[in-house]
PDB file of N, CA and C in Angstrom:
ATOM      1  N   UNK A   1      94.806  90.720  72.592  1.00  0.00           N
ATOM      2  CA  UNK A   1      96.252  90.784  72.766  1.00  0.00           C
ATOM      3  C   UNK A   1      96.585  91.913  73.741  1.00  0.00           C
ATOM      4  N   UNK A   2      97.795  91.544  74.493  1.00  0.00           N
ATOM      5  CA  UNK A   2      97.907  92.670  75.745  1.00  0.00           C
ATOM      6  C   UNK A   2      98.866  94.075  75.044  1.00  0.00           C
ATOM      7  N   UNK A   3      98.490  95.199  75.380  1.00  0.00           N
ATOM      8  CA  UNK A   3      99.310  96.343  74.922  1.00  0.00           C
ATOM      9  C   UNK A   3     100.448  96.684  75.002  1.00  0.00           C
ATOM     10  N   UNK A   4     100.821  95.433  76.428  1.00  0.00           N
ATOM     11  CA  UNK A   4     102.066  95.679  76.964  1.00  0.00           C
ATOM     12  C   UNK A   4     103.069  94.573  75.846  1.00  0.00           C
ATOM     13  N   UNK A   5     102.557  93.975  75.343  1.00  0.00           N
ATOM     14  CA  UNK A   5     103.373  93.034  74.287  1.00  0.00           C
ATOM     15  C   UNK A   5     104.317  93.487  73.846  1.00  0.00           C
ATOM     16  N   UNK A   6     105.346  93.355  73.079  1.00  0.00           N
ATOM     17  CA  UNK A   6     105.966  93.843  72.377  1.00  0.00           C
ATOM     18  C   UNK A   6     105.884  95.148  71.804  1.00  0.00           C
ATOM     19  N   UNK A   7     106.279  96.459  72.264  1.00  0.00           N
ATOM     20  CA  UNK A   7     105.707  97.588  72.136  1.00  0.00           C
ATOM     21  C   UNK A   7     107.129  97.552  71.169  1.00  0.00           C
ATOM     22  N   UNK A   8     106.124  98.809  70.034  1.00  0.00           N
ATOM     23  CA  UNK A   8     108.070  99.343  69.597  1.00  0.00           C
ATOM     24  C   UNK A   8     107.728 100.692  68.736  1.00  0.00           C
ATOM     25  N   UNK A   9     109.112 101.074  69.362  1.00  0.00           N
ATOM     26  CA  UNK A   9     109.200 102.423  69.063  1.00  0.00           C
ATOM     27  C   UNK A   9     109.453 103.060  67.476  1.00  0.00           C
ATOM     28  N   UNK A  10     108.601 103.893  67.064  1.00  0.00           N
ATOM     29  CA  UNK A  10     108.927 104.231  65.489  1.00  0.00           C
ATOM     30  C   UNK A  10     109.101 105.633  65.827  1.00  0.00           C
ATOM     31  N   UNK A  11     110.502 106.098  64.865  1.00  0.00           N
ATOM     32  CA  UNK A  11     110.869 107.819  65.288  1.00  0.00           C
ATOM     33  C   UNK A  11     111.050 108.593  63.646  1.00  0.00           C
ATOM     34  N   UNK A  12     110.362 109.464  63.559  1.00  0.00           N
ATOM     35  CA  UNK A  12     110.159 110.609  62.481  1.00  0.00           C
ATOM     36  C   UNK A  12     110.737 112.018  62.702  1.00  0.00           C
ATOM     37  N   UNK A  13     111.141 112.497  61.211  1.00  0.00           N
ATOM     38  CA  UNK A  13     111.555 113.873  61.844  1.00  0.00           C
ATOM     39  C   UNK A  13     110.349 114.578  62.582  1.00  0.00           C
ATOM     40  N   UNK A  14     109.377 114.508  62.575  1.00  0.00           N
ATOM     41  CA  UNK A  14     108.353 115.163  63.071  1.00  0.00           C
ATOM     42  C   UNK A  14     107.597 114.723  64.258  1.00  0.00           C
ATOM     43  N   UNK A  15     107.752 113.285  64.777  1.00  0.00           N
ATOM     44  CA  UNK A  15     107.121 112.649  66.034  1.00  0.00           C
ATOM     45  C   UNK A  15     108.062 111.495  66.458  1.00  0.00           C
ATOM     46  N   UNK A  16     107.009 110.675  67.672  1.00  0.00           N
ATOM     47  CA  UNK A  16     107.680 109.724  68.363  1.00  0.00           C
ATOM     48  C   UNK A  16     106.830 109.168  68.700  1.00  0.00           C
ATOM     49  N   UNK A  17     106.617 107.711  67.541  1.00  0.00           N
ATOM     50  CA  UNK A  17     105.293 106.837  68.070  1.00  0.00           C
ATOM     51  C   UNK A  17     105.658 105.609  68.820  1.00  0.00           C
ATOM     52  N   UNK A  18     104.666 104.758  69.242  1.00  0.00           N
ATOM     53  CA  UNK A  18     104.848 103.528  70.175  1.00  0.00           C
ATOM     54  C   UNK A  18     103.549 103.038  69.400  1.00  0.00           C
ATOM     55  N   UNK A  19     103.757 101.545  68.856  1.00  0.00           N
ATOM     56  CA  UNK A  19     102.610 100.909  68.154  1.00  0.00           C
ATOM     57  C   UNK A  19     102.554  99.358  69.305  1.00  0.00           C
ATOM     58  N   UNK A  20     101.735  98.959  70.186  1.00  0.00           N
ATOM     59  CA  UNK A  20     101.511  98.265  71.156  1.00  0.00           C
ATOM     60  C   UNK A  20     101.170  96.940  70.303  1.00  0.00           C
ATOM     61  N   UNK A  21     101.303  95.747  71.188  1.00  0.00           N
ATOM     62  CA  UNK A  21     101.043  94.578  70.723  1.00  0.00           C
ATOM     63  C   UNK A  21      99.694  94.081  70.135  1.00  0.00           C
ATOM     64  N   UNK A  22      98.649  95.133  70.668  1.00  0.00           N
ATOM     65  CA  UNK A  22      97.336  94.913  70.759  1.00  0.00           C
ATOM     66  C   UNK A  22      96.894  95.779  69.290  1.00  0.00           C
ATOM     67  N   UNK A  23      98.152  96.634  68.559  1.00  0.00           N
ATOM     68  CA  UNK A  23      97.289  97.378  67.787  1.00  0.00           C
ATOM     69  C   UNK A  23      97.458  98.932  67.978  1.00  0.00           C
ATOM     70  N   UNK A  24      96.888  99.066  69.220  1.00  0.00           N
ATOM     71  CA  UNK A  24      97.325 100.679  69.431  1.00  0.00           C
ATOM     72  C   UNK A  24      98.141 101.210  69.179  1.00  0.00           C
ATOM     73  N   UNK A  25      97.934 102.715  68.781  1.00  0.00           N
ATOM     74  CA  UNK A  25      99.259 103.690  68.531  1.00  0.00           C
ATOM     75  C   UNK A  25      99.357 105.024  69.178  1.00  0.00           C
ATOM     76  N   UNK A  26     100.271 105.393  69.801  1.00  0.00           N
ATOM     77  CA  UNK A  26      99.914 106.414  70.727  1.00  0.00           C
ATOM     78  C   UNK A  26     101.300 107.720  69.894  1.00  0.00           C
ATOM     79  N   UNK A  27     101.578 108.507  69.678  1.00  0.00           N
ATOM     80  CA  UNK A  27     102.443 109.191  69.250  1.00  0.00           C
ATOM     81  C   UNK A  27     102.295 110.777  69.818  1.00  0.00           C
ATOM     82  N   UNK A  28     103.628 111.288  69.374  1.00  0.00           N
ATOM     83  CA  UNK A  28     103.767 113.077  70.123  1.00  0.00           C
ATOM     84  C   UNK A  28     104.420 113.810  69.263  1.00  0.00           C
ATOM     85  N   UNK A  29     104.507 114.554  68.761  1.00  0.00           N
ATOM     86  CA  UNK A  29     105.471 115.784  67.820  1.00  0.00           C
ATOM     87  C   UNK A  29     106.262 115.834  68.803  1.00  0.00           C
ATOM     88  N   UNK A  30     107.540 115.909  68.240  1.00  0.00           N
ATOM     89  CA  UNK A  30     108.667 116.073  69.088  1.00  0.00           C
ATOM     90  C   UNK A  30     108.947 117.645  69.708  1.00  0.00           C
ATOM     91  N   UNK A  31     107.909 118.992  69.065  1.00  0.00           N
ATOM     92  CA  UNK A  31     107.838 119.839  69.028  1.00  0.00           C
ATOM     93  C   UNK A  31     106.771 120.329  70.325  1.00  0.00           C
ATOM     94  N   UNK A  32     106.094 119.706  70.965  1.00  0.00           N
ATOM     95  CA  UNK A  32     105.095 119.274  72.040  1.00  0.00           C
ATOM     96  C   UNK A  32     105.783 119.227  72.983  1.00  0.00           C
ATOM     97  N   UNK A  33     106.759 118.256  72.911  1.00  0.00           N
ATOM     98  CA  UNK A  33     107.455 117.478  74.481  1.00  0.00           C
ATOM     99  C   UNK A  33     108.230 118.597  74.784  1.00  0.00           C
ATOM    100  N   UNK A  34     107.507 119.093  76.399  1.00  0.00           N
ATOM    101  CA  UNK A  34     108.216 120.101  77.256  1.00  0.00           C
ATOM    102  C   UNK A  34     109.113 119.485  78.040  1.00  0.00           C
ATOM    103  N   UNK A  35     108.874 118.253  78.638  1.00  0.00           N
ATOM    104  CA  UNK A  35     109.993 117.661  79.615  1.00  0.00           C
ATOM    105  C   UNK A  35     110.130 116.311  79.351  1.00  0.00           C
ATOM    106  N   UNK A  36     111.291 115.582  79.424  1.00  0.00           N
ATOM    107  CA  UNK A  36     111.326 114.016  79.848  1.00  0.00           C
ATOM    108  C   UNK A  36     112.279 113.949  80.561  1.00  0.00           C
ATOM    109  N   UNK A  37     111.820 112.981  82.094  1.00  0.00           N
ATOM    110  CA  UNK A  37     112.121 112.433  82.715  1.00  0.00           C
ATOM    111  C   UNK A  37     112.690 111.255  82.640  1.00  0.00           C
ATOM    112  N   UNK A  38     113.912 110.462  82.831  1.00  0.00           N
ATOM    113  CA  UNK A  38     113.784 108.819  83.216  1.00  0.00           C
ATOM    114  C   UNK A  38     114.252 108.444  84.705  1.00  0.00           C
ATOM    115  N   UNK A  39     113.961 107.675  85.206  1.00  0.00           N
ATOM    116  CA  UNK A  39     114.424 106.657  86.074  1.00  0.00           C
ATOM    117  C   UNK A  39     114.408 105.551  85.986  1.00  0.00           C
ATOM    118  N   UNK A  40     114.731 104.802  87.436  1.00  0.00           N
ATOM    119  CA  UNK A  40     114.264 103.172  87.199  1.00  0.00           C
ATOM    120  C   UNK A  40     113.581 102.694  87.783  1.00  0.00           C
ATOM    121  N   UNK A  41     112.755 101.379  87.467  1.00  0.00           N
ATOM    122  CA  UNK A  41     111.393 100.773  87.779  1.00  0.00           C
ATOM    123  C   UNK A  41     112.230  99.414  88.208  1.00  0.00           C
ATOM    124  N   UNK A  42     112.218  99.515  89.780  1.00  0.00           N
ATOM    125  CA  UNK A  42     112.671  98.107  90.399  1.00  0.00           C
ATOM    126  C   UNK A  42     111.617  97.343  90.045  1.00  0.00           C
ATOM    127  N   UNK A  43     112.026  96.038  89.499  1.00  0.00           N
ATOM    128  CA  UNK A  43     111.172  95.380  88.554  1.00  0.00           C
ATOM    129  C   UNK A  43     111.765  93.760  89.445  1.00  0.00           C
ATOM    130  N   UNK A  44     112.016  93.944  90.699  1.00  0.00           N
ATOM    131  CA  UNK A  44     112.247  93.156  91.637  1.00  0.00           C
ATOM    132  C   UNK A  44     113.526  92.479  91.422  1.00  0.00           C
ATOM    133  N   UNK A  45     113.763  91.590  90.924  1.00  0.00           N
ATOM    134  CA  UNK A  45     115.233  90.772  90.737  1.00  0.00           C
ATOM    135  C   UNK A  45     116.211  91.556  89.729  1.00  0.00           C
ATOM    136  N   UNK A  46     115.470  92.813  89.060  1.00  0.00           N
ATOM    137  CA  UNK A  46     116.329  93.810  87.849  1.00  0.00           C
ATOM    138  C   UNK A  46     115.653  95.086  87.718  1.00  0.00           C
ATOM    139  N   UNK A  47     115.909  96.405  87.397  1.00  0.00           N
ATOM    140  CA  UNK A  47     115.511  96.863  86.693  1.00  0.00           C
ATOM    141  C   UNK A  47     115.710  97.434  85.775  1.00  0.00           C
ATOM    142  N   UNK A  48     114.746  98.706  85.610  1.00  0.00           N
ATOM    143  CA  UNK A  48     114.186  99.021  83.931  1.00  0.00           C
ATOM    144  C   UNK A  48     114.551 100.366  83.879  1.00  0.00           C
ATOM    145  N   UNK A  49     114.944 100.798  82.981  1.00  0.00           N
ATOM    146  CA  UNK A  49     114.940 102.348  82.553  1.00  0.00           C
ATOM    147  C   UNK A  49     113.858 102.715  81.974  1.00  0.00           C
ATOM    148  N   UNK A  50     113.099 103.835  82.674  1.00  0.00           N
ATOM    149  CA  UNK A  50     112.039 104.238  81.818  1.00  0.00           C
ATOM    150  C   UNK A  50     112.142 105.919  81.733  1.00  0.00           C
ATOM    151  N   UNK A  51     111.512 105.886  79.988  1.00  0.00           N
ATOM    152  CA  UNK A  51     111.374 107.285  79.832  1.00  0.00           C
ATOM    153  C   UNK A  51     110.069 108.298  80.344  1.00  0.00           C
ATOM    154  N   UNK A  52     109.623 109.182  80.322  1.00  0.00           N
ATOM    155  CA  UNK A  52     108.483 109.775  80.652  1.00  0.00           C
ATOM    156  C   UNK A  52     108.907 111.190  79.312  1.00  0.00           C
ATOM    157  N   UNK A  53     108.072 111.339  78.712  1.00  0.00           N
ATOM    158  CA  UNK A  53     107.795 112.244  77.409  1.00  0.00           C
ATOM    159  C   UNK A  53     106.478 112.724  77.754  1.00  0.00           C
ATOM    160  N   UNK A  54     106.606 114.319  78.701  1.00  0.00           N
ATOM    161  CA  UNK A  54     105.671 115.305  79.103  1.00  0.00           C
ATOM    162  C   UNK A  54     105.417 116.121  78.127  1.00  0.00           C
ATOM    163  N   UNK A  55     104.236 116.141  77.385  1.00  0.00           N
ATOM    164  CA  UNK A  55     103.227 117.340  76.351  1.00  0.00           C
ATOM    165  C   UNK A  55     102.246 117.687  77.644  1.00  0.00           C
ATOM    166  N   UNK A  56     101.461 118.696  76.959  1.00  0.00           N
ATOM    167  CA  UNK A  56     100.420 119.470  77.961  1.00  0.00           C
ATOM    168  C   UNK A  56      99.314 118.812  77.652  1.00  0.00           C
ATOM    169  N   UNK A  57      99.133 117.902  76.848  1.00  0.00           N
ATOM    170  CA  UNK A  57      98.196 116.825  77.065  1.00  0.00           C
ATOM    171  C   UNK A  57      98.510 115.846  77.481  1.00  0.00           C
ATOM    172  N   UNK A  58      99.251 114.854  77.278  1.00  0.00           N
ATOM    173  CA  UNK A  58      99.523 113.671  77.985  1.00  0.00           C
ATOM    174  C   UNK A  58     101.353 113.221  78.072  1.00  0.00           C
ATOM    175  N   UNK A  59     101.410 112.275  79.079  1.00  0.00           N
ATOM    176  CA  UNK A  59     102.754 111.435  79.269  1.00  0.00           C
ATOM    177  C   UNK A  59     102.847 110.149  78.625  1.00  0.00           C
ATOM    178  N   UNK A  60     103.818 110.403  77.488  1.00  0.00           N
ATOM    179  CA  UNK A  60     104.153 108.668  77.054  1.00  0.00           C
ATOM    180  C   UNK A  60     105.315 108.174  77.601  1.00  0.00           C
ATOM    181  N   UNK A  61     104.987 106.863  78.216  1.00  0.00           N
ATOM    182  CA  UNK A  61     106.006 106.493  78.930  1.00  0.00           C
ATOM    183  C   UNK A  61     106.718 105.274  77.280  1.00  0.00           C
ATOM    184  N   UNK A  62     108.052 105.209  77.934  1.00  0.00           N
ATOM    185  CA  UNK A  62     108.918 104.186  77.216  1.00  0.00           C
ATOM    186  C   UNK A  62     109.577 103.523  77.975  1.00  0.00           C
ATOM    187  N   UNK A  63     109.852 102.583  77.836  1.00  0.00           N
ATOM    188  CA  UNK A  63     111.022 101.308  78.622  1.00  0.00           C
ATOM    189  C   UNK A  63     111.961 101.317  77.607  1.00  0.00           C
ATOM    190  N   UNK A  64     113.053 100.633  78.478  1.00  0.00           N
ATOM    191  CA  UNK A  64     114.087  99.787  77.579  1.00  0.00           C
ATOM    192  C   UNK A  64     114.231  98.722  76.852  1.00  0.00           C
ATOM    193  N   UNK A  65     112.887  98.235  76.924  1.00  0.00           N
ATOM    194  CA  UNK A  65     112.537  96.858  76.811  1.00  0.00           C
ATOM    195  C   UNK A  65     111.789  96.646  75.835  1.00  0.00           C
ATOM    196  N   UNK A  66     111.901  98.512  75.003  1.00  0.00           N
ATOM    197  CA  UNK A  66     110.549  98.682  73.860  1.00  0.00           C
ATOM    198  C   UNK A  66     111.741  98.172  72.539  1.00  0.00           C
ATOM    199  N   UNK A  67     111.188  97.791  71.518  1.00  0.00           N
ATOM    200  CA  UNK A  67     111.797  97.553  70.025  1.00  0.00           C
ATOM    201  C   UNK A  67     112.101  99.070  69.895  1.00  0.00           C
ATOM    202  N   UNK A  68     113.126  99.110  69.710  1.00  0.00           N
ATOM    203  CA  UNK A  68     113.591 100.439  69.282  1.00  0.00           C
ATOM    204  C   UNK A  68     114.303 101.580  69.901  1.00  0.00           C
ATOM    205  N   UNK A  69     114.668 101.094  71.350  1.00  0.00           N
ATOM    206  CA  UNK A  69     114.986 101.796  72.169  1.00  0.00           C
ATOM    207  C   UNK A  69     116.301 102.359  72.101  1.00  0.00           C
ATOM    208  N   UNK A  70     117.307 101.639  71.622  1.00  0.00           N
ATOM    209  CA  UNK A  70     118.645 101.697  70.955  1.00  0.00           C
ATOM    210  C   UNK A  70     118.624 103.268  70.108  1.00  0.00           C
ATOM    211  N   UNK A  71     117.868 103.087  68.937  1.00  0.00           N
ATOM    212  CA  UNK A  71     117.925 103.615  68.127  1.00  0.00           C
ATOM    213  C   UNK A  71     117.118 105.164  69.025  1.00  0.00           C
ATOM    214  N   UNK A  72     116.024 105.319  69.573  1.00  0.00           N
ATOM    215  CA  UNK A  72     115.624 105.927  70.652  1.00  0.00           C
ATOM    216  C   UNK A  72     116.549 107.109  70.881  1.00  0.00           C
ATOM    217  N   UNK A  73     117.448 106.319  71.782  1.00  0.00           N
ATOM    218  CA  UNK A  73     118.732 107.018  72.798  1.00  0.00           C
ATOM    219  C   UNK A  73     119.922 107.789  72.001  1.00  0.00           C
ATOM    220  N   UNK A  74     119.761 106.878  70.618  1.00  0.00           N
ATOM    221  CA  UNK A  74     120.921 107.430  70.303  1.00  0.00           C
ATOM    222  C   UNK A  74     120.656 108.884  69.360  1.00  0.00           C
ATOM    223  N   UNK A  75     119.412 108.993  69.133  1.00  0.00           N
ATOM    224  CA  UNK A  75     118.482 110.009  68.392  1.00  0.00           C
ATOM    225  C   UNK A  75     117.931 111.173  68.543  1.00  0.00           C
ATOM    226  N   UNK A  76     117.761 110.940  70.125  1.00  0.00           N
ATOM    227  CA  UNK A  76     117.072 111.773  71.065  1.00  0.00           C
ATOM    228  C   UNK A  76     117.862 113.428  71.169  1.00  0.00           C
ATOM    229  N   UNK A  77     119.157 113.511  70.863  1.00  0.00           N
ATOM    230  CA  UNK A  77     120.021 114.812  71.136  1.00  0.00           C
ATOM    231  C   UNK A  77     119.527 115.528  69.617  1.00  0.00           C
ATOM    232  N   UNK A  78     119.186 115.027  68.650  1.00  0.00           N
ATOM    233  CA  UNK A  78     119.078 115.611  67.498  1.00  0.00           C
ATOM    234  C   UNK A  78     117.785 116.018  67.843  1.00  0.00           C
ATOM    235  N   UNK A  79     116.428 115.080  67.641  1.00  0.00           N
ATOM    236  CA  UNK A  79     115.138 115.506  67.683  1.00  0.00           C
ATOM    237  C   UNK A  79     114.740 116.711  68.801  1.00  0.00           C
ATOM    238  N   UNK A  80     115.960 116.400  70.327  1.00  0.00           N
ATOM    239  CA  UNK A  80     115.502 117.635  71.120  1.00  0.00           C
ATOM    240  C   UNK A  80     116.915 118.167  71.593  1.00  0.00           C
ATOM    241  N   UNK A  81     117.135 119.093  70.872  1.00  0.00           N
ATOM    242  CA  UNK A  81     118.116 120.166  70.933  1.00  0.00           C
ATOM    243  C   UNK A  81     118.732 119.760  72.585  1.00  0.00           C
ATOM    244  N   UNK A  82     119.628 119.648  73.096  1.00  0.00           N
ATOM    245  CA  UNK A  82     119.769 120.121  74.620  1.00  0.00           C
ATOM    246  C   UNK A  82     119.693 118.714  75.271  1.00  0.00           C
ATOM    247  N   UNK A  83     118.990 117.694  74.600  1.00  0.00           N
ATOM    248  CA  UNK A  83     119.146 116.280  75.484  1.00  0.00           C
ATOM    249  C   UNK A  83     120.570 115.478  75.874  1.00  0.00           C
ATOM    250  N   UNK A  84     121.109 115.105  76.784  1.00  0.00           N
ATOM    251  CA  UNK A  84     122.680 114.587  76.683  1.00  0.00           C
ATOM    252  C   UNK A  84     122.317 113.505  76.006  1.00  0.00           C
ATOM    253  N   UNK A  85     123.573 112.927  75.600  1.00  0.00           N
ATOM    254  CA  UNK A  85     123.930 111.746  75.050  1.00  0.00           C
ATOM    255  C   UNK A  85     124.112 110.837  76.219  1.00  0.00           C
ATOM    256  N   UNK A  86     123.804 109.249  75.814  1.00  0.00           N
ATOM    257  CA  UNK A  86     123.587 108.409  76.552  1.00  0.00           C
ATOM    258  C   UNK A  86     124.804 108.667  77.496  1.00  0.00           C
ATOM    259  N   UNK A  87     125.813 108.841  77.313  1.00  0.00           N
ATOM    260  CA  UNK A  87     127.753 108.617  78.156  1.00  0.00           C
ATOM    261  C   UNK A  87     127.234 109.784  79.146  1.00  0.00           C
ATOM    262  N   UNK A  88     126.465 110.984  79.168  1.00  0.00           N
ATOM    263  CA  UNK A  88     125.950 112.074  80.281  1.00  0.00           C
ATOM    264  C   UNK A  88     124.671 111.918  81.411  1.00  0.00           C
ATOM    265  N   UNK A  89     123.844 110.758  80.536  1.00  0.00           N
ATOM    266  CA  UNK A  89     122.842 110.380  81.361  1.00  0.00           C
ATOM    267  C   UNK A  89     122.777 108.905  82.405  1.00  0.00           C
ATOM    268  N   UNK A  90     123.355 108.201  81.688  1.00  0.00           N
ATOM    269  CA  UNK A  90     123.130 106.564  81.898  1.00  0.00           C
ATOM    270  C   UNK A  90     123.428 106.562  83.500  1.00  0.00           C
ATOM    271  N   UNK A  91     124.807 107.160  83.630  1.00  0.00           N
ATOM    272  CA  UNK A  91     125.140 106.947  84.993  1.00  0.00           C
ATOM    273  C   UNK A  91     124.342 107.623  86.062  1.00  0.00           C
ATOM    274  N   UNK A  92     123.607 108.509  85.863  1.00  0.00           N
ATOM    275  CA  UNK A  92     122.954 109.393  87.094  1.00  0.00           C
ATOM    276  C   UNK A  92     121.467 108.086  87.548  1.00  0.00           C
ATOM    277  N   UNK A  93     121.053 107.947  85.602  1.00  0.00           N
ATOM    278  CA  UNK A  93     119.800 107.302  86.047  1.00  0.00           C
ATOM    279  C   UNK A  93     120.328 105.903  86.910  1.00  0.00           C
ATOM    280  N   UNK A  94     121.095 105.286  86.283  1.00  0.00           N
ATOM    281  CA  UNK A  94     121.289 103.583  86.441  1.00  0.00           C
ATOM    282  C   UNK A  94     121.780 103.406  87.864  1.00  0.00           C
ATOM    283  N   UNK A  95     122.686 104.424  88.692  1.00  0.00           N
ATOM    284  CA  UNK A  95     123.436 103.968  89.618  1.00  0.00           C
ATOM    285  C   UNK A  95     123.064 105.062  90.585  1.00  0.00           C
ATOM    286  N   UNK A  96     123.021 104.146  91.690  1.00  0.00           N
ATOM    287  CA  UNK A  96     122.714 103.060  92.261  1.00  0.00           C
ATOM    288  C   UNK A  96     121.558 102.138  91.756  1.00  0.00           C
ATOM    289  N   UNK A  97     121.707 100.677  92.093  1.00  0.00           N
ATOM    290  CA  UNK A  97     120.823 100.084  91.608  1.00  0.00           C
ATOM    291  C   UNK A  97     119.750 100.225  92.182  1.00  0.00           C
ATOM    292  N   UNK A  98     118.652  99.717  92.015  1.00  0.00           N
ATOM    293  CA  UNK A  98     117.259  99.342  92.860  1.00  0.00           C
ATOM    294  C   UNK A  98     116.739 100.536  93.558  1.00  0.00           C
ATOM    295  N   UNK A  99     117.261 101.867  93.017  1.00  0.00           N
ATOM    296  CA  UNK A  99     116.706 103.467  94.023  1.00  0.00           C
ATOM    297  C   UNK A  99     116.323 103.911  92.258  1.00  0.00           C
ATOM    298  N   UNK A 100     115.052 104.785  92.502  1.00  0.00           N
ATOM    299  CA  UNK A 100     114.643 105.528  91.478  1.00  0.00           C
ATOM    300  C   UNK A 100     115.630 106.318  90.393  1.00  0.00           C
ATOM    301  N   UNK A 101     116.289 107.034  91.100  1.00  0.00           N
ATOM    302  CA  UNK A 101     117.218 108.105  90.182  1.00  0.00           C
ATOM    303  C   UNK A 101     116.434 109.001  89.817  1.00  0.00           C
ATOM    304  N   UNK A 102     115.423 109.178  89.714  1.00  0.00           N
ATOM    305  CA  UNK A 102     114.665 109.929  88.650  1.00  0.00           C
ATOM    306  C   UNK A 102     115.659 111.076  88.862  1.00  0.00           C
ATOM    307  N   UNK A 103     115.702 111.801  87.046  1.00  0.00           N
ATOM    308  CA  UNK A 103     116.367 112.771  86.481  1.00  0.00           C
ATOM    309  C   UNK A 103     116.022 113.540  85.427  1.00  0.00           C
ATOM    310  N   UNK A 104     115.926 114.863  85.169  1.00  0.00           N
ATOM    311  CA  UNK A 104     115.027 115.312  84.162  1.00  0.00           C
ATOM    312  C   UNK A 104     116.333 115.508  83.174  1.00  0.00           C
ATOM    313  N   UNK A 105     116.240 115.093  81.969  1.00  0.00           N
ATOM    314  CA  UNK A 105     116.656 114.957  80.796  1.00  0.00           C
ATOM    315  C   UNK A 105     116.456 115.807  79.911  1.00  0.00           C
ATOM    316  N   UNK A 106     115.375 116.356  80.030  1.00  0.00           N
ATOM    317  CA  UNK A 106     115.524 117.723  79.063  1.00  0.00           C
ATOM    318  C   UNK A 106     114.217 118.582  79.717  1.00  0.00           C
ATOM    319  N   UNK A 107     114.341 119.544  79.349  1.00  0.00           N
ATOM    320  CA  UNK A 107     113.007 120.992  79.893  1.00  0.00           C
ATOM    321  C   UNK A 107     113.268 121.945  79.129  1.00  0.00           C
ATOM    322  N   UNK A 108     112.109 122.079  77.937  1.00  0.00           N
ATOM    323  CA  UNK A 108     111.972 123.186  77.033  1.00  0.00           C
ATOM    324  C   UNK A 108     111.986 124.214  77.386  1.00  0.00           C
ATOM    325  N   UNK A 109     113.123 125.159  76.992  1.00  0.00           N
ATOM    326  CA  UNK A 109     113.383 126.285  77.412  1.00  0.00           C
ATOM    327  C   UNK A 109     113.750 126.154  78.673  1.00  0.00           C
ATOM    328  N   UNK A 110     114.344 125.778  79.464  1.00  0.00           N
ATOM    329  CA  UNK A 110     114.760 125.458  80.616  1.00  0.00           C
ATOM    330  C   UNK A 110     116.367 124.605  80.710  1.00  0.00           C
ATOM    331  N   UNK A 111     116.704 124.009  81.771  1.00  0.00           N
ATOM    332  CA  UNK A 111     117.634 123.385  81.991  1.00  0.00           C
ATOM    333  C   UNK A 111     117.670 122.374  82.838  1.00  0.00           C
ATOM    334  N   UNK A 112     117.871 121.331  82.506  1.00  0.00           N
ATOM    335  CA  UNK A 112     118.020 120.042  83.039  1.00  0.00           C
ATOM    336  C   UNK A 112     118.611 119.942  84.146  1.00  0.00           C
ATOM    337  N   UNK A 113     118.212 118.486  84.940  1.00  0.00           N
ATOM    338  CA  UNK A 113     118.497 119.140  86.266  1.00  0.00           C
ATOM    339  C   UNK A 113     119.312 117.530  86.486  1.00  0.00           C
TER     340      UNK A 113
END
């Protein structure tokens, strides 16, 4: 089964997992993540919002397209102190269409840019 299947997102006071179609589970303490990034992934006729969740070991990426993403966005200001709410971010990442946006969303101990 492919990993990219139906991915979906499960959120704890203590982490932020992604359990893949294939089985896999990849997760992060929310206490880890120094930066996340999103932009968008021209995905040719549409695209995608994706997250990037930077620890000093690895990047978990997320889409919009994951089970759980809703719940995700709307969660994200609690689990990391300092993240905007969707009504502060959506527009920088989303618009214009079909250009990256990339935008950093949060930076531990730091300030978003």
């Amino acid at each position: 089964m492919n990993r990219d299947i139906n991915p979906v997102i499960t959120l704890s006071a203590i982490s932020l997992e992604v359990v893949y179609g294939n089985g896999e589970r990849d997760a992060i303490n929310w206490e880890t993540i120094e930066r996340v990034v999103a932009y968008l992934k021209d995905c040719f006729s549409m695209d995608q919002i994706r997250f990037e969740f930077e620890t000093p070991q690895k990047v978990l990426l997320i889409t919009e397209n994951f089970e759980g993403w809703n719940e995700l966005v709307q969660k994200l200001p609690e689990y990391l102190p300092g993240f905007p709410n969707g009504d502060d971010w959506f527009p920088k990442v989303a618009l214009p269409p079909f250009n990256k946006n990339l935008t950093t969303l949060f930076q531990r101990n730091g300030v978003q840019q």
